[in-house]
Structures are given as C-alpha cells and as structure tokens.
N, C-alpha and C. Protein backbone atom coordinates (compact mmCIF):
# COMPACT_ATOMS: atom_id res chain seq x y z
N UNK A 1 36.41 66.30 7.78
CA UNK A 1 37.84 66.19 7.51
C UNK A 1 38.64 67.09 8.46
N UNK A 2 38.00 68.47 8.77
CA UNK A 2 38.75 69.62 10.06
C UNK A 2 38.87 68.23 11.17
N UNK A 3 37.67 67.57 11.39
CA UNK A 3 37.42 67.18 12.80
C UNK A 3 38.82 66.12 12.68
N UNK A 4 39.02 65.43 12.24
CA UNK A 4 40.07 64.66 12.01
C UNK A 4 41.37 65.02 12.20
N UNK A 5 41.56 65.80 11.21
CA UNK A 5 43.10 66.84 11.13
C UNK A 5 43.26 67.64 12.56
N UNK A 6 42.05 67.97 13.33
CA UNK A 6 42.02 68.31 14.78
C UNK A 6 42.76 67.65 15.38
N UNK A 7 41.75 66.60 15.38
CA UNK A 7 42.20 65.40 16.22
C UNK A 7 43.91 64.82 15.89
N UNK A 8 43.99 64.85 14.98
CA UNK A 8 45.72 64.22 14.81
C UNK A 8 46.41 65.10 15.31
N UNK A 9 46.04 66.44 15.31
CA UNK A 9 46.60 67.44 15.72
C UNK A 9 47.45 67.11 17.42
N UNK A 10 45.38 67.40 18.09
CA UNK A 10 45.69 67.22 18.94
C UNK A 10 46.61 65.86 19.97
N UNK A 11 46.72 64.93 19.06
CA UNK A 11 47.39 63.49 19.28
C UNK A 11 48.96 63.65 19.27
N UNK A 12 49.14 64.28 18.07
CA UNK A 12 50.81 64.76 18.02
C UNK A 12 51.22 65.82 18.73
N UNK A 13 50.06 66.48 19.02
CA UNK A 13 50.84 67.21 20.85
C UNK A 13 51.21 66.63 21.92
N UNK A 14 50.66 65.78 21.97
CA UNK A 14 50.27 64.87 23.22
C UNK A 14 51.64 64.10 23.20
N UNK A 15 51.35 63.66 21.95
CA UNK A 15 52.84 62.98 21.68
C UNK A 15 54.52 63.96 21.47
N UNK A 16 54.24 64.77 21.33
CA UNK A 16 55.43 65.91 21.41
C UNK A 16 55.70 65.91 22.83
N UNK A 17 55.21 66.26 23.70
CA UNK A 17 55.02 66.74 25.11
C UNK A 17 55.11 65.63 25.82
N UNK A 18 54.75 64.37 25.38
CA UNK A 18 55.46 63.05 26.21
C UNK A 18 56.61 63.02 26.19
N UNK A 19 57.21 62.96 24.76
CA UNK A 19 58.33 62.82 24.41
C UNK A 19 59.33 63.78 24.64
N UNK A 20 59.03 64.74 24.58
CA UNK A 20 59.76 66.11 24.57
C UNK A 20 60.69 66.23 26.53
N UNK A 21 59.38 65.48 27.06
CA UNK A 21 59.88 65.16 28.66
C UNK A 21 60.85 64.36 29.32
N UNK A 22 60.74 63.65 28.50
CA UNK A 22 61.50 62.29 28.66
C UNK A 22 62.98 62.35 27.89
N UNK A 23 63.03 63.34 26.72
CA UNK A 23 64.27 63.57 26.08
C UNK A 23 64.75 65.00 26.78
N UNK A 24 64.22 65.70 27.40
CA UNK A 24 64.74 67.10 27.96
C UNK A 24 65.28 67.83 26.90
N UNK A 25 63.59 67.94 26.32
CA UNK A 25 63.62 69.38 25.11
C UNK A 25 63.30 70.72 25.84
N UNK A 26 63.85 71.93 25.60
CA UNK A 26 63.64 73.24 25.59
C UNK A 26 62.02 73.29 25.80
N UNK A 27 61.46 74.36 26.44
CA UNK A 27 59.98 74.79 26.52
C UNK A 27 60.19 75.54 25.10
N UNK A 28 60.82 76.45 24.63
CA UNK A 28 61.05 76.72 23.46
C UNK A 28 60.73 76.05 22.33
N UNK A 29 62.08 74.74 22.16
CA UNK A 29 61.67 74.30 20.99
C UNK A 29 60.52 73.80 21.02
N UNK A 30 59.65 72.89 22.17
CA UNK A 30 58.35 72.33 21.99
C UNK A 30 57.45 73.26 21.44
N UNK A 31 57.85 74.43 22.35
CA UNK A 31 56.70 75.40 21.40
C UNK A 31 56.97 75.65 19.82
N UNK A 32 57.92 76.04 19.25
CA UNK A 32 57.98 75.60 17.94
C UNK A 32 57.58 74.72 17.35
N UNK A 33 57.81 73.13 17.94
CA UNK A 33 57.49 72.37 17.16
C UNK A 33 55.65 72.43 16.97
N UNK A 34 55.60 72.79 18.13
CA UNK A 34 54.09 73.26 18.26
C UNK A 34 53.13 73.99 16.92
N UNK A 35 54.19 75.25 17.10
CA UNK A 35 53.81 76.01 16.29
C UNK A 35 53.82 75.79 15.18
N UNK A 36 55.29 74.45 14.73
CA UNK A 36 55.49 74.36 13.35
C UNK A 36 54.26 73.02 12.84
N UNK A 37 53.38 72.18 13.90
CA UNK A 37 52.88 71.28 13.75
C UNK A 37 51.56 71.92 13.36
N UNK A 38 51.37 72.81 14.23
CA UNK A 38 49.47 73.70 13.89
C UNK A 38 50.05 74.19 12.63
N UNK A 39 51.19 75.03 12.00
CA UNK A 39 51.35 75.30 10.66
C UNK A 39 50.76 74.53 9.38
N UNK A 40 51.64 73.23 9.55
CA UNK A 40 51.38 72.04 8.48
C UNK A 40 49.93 71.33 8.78
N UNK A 41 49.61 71.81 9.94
CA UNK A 41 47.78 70.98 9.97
C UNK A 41 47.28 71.88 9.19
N UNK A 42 47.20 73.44 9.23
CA UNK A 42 46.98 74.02 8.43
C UNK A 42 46.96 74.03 7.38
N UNK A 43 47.64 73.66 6.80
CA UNK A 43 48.37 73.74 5.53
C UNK A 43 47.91 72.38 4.61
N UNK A 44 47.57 71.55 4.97
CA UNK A 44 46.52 70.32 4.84
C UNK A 44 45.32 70.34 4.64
N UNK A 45 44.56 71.29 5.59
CA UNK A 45 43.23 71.22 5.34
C UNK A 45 43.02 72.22 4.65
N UNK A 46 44.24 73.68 4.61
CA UNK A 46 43.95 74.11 2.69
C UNK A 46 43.89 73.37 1.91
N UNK A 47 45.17 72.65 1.60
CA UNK A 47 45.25 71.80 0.09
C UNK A 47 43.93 71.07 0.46
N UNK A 48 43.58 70.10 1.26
CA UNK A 48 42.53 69.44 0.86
C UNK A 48 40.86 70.14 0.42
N UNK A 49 40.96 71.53 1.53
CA UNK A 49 39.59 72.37 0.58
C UNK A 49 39.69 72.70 -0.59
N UNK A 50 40.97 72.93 -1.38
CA UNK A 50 41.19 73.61 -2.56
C UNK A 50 41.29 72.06 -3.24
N UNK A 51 41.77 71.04 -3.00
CA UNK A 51 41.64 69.84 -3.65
C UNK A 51 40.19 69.37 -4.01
N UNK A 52 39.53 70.16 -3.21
CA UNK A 52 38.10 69.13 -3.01
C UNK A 52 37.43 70.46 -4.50
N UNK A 53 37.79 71.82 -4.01
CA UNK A 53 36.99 72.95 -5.02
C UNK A 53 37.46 72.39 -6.05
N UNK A 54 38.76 71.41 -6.67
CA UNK A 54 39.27 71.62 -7.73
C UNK A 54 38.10 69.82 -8.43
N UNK A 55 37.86 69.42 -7.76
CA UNK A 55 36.98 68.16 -7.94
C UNK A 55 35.77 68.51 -8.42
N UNK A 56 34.97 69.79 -7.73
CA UNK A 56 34.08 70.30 -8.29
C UNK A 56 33.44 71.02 -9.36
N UNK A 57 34.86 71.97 -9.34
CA UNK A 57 35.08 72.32 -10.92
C UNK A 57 35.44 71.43 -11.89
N UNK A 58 35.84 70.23 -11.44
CA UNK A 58 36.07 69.40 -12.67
C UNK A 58 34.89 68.99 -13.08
N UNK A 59 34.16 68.61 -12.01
CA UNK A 59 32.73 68.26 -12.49
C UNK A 59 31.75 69.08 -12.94
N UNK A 60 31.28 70.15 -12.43
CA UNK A 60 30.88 71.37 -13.30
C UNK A 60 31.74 71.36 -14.84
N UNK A 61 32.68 71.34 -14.87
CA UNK A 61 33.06 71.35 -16.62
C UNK A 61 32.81 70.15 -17.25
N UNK A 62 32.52 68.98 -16.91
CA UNK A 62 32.74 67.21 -17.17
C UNK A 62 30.90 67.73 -17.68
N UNK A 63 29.93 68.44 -16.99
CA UNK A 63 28.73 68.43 -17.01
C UNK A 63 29.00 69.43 -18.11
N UNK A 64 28.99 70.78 -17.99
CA UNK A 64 29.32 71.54 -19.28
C UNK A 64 29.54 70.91 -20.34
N UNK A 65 30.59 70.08 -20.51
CA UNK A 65 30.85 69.60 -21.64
C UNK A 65 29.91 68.52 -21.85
N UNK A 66 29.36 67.68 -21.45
CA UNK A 66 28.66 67.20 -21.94
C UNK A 66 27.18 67.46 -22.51
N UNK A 67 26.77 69.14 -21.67
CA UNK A 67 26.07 69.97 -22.32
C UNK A 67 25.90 70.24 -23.88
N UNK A 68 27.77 70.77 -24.00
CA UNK A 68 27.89 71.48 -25.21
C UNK A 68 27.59 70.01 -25.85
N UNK A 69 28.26 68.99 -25.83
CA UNK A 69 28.17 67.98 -26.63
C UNK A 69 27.25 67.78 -27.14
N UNK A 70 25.88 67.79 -26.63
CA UNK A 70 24.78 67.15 -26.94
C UNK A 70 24.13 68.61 -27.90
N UNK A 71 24.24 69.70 -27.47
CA UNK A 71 23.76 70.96 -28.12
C UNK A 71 24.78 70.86 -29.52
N UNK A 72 26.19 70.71 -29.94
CA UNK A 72 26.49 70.55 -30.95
C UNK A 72 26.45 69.40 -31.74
N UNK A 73 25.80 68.56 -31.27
CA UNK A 73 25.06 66.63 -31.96
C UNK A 73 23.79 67.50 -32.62
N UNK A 74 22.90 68.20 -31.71
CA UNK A 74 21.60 68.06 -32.29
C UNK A 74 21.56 69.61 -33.32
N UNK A 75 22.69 70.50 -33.26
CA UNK A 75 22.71 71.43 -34.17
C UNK A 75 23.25 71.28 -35.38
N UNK A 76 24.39 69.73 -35.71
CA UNK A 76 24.64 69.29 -36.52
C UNK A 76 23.94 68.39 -36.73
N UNK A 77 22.90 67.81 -36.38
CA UNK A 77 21.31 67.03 -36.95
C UNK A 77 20.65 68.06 -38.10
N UNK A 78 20.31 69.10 -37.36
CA UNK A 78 19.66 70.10 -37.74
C UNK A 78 20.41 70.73 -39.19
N UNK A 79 21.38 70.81 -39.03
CA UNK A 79 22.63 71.29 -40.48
C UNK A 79 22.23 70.21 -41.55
N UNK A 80 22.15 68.92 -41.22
CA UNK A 80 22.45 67.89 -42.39
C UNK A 80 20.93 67.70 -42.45
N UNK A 81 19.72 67.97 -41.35
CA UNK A 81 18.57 67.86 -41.96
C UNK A 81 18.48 68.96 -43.30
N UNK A 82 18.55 69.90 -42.76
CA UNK A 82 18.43 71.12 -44.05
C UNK A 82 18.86 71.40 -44.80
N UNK A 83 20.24 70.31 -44.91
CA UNK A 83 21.31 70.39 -46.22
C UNK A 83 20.44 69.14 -47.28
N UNK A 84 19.75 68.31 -46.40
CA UNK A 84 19.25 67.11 -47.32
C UNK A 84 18.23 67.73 -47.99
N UNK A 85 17.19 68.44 -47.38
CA UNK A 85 16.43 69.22 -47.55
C UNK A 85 16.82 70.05 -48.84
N UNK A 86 17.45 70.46 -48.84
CA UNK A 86 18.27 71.92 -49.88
C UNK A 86 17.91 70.83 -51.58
N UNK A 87 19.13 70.11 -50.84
CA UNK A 87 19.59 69.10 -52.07
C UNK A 87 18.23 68.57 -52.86
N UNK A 88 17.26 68.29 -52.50
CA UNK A 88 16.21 67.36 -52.07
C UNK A 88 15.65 68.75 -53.25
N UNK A 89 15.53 69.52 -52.65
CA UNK A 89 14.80 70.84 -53.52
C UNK A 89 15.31 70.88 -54.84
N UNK A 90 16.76 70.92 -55.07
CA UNK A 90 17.59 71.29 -55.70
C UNK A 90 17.37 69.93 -56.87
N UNK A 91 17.21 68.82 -56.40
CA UNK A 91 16.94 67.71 -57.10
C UNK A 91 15.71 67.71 -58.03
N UNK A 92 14.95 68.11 -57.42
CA UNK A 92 13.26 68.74 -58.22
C UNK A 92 13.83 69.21 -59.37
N UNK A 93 13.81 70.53 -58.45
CA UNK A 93 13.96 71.82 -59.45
C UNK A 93 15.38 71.37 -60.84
N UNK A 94 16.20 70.79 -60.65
CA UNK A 94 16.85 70.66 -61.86
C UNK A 94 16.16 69.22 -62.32
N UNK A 95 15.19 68.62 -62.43
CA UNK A 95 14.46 67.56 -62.98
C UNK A 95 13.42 68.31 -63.46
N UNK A 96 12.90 69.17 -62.95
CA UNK A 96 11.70 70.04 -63.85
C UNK A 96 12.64 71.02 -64.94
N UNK A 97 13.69 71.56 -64.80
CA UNK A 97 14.73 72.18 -65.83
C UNK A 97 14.73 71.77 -66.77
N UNK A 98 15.29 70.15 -66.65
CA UNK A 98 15.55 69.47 -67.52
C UNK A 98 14.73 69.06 -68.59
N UNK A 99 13.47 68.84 -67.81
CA UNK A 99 12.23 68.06 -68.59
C UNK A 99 11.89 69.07 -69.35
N UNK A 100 11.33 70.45 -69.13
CA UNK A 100 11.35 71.69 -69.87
C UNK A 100 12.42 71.85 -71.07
N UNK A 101 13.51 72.19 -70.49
CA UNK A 101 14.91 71.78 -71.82
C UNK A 101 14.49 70.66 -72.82
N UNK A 102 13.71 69.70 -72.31
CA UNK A 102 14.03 68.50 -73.19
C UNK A 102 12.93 68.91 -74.14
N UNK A 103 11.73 69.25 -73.62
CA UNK A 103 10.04 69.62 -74.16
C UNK A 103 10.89 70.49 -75.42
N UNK A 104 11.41 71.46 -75.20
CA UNK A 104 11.48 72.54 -76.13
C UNK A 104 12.60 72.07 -77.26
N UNK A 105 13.16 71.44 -76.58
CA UNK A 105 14.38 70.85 -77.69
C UNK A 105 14.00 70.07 -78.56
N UNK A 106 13.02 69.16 -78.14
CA UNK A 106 12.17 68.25 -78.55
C UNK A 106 11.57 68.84 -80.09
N UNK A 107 10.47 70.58 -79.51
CA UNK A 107 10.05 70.71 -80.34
C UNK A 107 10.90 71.86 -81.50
N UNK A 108 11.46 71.82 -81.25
CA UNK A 108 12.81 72.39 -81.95
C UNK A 108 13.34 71.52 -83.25
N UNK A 109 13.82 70.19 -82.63
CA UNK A 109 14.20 69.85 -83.46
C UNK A 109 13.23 69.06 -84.36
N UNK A 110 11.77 69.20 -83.89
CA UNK A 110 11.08 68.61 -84.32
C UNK A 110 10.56 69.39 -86.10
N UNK A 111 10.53 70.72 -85.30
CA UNK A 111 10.29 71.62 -86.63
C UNK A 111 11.75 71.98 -87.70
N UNK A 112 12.31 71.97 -87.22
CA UNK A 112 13.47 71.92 -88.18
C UNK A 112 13.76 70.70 -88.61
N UNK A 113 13.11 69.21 -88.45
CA UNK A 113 13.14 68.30 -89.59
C UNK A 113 12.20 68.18 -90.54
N UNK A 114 11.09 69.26 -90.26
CA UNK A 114 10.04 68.93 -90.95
C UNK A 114 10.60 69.56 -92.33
N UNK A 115 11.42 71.02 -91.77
CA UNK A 115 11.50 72.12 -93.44
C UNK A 115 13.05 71.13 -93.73
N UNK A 116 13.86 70.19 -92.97
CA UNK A 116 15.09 69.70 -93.34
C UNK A 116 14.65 68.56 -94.14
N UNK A 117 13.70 67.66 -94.05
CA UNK A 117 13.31 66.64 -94.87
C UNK A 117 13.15 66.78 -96.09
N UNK A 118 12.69 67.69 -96.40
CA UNK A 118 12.17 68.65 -97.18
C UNK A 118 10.91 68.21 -97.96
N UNK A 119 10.13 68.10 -96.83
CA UNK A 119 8.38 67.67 -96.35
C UNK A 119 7.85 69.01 -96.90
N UNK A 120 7.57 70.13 -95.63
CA UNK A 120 7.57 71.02 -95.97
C UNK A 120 8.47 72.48 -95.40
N UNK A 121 8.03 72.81 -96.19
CA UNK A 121 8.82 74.09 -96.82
C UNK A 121 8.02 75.41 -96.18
N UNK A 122 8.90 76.02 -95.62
CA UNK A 122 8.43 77.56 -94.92
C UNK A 122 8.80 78.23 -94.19
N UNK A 123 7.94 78.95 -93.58
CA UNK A 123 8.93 79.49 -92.54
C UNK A 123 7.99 79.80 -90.98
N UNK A 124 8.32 79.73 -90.02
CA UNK A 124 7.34 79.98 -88.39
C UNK A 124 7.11 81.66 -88.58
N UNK A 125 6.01 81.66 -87.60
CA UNK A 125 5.82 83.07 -87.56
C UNK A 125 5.35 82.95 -85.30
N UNK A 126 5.82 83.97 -84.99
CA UNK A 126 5.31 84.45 -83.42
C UNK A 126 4.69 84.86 -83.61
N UNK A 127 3.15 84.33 -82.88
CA UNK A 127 1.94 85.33 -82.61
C UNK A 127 1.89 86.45 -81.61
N UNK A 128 1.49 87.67 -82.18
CA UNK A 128 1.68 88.54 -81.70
C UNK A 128 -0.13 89.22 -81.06
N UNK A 129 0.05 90.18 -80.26
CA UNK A 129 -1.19 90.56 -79.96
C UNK A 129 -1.61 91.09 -81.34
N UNK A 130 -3.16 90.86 -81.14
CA UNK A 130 -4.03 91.40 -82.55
C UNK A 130 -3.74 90.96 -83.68
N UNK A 131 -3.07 89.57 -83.65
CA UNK A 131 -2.78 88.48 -84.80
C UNK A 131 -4.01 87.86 -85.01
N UNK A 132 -4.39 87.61 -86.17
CA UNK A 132 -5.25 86.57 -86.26
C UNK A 132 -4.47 85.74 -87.57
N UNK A 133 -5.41 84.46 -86.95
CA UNK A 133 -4.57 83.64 -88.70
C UNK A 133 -5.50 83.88 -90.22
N UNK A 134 -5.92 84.57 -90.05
CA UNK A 134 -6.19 85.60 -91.51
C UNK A 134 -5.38 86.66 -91.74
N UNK A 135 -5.03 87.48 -90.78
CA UNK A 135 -3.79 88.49 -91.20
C UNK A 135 -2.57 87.99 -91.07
N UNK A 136 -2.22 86.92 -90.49
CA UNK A 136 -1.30 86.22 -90.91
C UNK A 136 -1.07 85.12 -92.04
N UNK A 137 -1.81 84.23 -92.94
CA UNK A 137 -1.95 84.16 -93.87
C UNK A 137 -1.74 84.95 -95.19
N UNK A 138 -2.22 86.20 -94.86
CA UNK A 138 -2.40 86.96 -95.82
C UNK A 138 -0.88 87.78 -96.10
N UNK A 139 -0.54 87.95 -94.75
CA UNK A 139 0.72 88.74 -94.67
C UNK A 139 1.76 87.84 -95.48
N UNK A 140 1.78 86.28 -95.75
CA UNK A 140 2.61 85.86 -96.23
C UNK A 140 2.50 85.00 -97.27
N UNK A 141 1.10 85.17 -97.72
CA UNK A 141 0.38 84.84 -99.18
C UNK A 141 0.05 83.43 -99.15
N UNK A 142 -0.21 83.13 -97.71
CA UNK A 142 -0.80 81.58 -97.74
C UNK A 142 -2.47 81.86 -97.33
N UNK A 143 -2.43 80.78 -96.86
CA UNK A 143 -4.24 79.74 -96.62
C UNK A 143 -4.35 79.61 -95.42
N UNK A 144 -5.20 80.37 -94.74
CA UNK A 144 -5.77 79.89 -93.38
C UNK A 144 -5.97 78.42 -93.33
N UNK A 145 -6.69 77.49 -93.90
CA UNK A 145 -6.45 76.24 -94.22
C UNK A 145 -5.42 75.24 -94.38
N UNK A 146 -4.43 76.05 -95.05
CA UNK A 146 -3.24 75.56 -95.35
C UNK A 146 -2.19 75.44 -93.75
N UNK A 147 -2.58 76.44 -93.44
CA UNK A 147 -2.06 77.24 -91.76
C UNK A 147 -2.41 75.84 -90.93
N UNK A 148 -3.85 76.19 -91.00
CA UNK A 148 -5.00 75.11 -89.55
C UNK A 148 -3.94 73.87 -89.60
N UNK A 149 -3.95 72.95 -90.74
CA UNK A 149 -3.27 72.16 -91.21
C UNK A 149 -2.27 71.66 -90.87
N UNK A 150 -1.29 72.39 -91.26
CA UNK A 150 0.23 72.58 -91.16
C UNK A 150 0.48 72.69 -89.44
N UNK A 151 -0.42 73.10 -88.97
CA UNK A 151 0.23 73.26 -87.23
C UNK A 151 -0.68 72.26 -86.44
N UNK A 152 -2.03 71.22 -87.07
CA UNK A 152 -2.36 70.52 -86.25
C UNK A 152 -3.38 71.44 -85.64
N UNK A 153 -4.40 72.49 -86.00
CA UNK A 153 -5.09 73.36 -85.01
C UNK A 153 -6.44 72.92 -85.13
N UNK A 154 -7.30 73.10 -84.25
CA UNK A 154 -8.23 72.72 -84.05
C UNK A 154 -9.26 73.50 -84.62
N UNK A 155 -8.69 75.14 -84.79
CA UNK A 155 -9.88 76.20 -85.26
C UNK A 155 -8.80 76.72 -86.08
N UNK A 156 -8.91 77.90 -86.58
CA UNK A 156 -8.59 79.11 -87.08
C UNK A 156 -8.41 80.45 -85.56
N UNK A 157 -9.35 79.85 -84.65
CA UNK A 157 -9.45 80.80 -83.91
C UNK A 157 -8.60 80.28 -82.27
N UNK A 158 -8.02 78.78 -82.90
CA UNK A 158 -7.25 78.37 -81.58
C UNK A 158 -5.36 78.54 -81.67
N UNK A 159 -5.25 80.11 -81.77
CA UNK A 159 -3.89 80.61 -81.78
C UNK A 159 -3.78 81.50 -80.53
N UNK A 160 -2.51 81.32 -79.98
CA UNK A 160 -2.37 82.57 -78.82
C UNK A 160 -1.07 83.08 -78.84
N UNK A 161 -0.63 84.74 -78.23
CA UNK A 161 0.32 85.09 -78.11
C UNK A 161 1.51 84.13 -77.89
N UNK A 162 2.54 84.40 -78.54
CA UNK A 162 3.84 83.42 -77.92
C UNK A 162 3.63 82.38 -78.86
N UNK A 163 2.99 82.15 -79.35
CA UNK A 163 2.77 80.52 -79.96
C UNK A 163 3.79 81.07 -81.61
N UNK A 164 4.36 79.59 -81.88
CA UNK A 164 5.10 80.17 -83.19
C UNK A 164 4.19 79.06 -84.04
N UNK A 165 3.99 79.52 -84.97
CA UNK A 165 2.97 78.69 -86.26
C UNK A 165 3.66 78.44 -87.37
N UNK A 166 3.96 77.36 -87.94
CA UNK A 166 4.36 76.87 -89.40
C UNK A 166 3.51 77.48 -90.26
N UNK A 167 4.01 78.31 -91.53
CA UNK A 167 3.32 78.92 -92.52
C UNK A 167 4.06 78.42 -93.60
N UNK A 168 3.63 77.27 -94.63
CA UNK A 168 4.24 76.73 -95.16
C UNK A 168 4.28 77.37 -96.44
N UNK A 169 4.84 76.91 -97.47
CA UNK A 169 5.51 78.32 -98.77
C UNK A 169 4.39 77.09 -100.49
C-alpha cells in the first residue's frame, strides 16, 4: 500500500511541475504544494496503518468473544447439570422422608385404634436397656404371654431397645 501511495505521489509531482510550467507558478509555491502533497501522502498511509490495526483488533475481540461465548455455554451446561443433579438428590431424599413419615404414622395410628376401638385396653411401654419382658410384665401386673401376644412376638426374648410394646390392662 506505501508502494502505491509512493507512486501517486510521485505522479502528482510530475504532474505539479508540468503544470506549474506551463501556468508560471512561483518555485516557491510548487515547493509548497510539494510539501503540502508529501504532507497528505503522509497522512494517508497513517490513517490507513491505523485503519488496518483497528481491523485487527476488531478481530482479536470478534475471536475473544467468541471465546468467552463458548466458555460461558459450557459453564452454564455445567450449572444446570448440577442443579438437576441437586434436585434429583433432593427428590430421593424427600421420597425416603416421606415413606418413613408415612411408616410411623402408619404405626401410630395403628396403635391408637387398637386401645380407641376399644379391642384392647392398655398402655405401650419403651424398652429400655436391661428390660426384659418379665420385668416388664411384672412391673405392670401383666403376662409375659399376654405381652408375646398382644405385640405379635415371636419369643419373649425377641424385644430390643427403642421398641415400644403394647401391655394390655
């Protein structure tokens, strides 16, 4: 592009200095115009280097951005994988809540229709460490038998901590 802008350069001298002869211009002003013509060649092949840097930087940012673009696509992949994920957990875990809630409610209301019917009559006891269902029987003037019975047990000796037992009256 210099070699060009040279060249016109040097063409519109050529052409100044024909002309300049033939109209009986000043050695002066030709040289001005001279001077003022190498000015504006100048002044051209700035703007056009700084035109051309400004093309490049556009493209360096056109590429940038399409960088970021693709880095904030696949980091918002990554967000909604692990939000599904979350949920996904979260979905379990309050379906096992529930089913638990329901188990116990279940047997809740199961024993409070038995003494509400008025089937039988009594009252639960929590097994405690060093319970057996002979000292518990006894503690409340019933029947190990009556006990086994009343709760569905398989032994006398199949009770464990935590467990609550119908001791009927």
């Amino acid at each position: 592009m210099k070699l060009i802008m040279n060249m016109l350069f040097g063409v519109m001298l050529l052409g100044l200095c024909s002309c300049t002869t033939t109209r009986g211009m000043k050695s002066s002003e030709v040289q001005d115009l001279k001077a003022e013509v190498y000015q504006l060649s100048n002044r051209v092949v700035s703007l056009e280097e700084s035109n051309q840097n400004l093309h490049s930087q556009m493209e360096a940012l056109r590429v940038s951005n399409a960088k970021n673009q693709l880095a904030m696509q696949d980091a918002f992949a990554r967000a909604k994988q692990d939000l599904d994920n979350a949920m996904s957990s979260q979905g379990a875990l309050k379906n096992s809540i529930i089913s638990e809630i329901s188990g116990k409610m279940a047997k809740v209301v199961s024993e409070q229709s038995r003494t509400a019917s008025g089937g039988d009559v009594g009252r639960y006891h929590t097994v405690a460490k060093g319970d057996t269902l002979s000292a518990i029987a006894s503690a409340y003037n019933s029947n190990v038998q009556v006990i086994v019975k009343a709760n569905n047990l398989k032994s006398a000796n199949a009770i464990r901590i935590g467990q609550k037992i119908f001791i009927p009256e």
